[in-house]
C-alpha atoms as a PDB file:
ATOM      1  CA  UNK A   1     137.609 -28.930  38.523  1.00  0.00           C
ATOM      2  CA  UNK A   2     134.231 -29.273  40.429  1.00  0.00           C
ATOM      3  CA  UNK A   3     131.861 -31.356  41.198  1.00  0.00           C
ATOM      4  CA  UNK A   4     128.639 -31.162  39.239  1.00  0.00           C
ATOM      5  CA  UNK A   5     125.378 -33.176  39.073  1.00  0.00           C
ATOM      6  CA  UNK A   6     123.641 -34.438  35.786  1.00  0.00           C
ATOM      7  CA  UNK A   7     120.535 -36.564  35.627  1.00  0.00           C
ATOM      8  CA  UNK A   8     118.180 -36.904  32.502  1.00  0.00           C
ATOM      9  CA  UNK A   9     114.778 -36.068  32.358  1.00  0.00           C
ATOM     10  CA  UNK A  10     113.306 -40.045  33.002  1.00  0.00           C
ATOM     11  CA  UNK A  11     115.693 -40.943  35.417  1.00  0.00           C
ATOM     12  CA  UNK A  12     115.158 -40.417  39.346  1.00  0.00           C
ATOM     13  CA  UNK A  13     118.880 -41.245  39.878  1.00  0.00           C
ATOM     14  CA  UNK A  14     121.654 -38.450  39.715  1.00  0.00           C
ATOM     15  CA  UNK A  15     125.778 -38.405  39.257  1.00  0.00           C
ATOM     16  CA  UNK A  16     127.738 -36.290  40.459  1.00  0.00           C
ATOM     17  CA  UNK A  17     130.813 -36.100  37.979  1.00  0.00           C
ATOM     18  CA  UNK A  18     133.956 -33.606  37.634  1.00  0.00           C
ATOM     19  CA  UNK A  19     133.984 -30.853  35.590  1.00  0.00           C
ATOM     20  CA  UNK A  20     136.206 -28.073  34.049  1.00  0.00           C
ATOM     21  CA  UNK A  21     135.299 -24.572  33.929  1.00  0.00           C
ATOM     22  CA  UNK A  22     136.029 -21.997  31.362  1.00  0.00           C
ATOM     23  CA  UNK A  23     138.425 -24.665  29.418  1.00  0.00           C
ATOM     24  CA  UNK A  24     137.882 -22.347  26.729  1.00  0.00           C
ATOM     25  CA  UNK A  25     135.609 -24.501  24.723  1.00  0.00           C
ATOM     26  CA  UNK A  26     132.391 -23.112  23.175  1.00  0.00           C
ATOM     27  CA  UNK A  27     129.692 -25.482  24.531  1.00  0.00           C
ATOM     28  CA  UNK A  28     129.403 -28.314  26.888  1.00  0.00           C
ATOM     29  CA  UNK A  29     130.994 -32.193  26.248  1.00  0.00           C
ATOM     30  CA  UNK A  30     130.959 -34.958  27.476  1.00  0.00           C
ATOM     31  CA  UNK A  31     132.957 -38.195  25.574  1.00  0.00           C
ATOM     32  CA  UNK A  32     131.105 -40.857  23.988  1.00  0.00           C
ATOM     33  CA  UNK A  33     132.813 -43.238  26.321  1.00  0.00           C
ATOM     34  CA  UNK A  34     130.952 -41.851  29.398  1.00  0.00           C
ATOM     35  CA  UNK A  35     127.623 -41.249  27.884  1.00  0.00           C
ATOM     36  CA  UNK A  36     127.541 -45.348  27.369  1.00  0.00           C
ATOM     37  CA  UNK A  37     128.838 -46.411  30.858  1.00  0.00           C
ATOM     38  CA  UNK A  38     126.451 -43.812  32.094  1.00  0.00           C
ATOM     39  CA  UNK A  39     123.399 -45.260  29.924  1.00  0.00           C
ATOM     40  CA  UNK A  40     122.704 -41.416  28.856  1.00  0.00           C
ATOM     41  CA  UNK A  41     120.231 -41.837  25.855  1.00  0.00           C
ATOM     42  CA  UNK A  42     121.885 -39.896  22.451  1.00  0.00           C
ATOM     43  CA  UNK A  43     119.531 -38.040  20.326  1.00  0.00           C
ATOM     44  CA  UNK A  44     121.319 -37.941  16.798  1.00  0.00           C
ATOM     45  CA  UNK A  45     121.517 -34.815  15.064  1.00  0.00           C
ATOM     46  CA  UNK A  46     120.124 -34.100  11.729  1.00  0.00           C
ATOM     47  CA  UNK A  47     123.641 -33.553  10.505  1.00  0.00           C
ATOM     48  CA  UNK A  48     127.006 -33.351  12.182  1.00  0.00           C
ATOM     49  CA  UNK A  49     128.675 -30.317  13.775  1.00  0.00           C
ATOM     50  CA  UNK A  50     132.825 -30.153  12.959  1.00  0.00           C
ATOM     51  CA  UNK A  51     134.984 -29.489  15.035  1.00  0.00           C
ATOM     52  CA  UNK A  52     137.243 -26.891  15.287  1.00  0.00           C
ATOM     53  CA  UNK A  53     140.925 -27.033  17.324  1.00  0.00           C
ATOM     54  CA  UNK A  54     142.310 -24.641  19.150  1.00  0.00           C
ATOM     55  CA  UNK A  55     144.127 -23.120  16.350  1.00  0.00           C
ATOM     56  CA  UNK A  56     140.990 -22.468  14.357  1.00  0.00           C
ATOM     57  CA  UNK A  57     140.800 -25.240  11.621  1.00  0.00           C
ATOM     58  CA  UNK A  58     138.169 -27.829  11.428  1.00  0.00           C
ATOM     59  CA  UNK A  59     139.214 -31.524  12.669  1.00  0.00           C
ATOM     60  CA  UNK A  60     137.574 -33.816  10.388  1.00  0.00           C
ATOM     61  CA  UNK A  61     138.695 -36.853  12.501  1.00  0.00           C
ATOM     62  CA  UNK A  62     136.021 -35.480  15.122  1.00  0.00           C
ATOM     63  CA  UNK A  63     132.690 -34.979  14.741  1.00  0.00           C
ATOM     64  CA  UNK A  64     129.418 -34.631  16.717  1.00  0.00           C
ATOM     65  CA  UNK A  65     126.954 -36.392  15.917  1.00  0.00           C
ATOM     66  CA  UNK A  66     124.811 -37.011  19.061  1.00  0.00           C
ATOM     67  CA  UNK A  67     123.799 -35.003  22.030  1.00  0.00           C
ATOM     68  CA  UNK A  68     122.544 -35.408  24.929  1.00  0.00           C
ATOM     69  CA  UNK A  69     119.643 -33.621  27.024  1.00  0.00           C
ATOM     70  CA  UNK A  70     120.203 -33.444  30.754  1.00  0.00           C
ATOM     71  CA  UNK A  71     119.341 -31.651  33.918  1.00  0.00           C
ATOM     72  CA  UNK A  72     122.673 -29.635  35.287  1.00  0.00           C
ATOM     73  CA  UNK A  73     122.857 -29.209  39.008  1.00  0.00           C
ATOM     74  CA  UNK A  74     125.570 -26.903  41.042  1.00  0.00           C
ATOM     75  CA  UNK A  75     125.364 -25.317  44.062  1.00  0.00           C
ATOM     76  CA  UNK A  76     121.689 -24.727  43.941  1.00  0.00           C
ATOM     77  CA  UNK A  77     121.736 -23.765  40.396  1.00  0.00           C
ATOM     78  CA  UNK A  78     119.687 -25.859  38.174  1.00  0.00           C
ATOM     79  CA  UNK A  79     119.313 -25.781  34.530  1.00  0.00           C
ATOM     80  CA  UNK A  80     117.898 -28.111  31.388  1.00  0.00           C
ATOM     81  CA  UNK A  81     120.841 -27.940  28.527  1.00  0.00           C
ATOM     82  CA  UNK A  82     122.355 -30.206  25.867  1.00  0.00           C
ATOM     83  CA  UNK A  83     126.089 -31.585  25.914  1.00  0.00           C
ATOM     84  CA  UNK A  84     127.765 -32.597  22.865  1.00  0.00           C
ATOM     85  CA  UNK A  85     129.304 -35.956  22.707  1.00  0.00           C
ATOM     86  CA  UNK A  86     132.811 -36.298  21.092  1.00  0.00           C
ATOM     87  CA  UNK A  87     134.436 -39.702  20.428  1.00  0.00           C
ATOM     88  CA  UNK A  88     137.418 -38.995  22.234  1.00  0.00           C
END
């Protein structure tokens, strides 16, 4: 785990949070959960994404249906992306 810091595009104030790298998922997540005690504003997506487990076949108890867009800060590094949020 490290310590990462996120902060969307309006918003002066930042979080630092923990995060996994190289979990071996394909894109970046964050759960439902946090986005709402973190106020992060969802964009919904035109249609859902699936998800896929480890073993390759879709999970159609999870879906993603928002994202979110936020500024990624690490060690200097600084980036605009989108995480996914997942219900779990």
């Amino acid at each position: 785990m490290v310590k990462i810091g996120l902060k969307q595009k309006e918003d002066k104030k930042e979080i630092i949070v923990e995060a996994l790298l190289d979990s071996g998922a394909t894109g970046l997540m964050m759960s439902l959960e946090f986005a709402r005690k973190n106020k992060f504003r969802k964009k919904k997506l035109g249609r859902p994404i699936y998800v896929r487990n480890i073993n390759s076949i879709f999970n159609h108890e999870e879906l993603i249906e928002y994202i979110v867009d936020v500024g990624l800060f690490y060690k200097g590094h600084k980036e605009k992306t989108e995480i996914d949020i997942i219900r779990g």
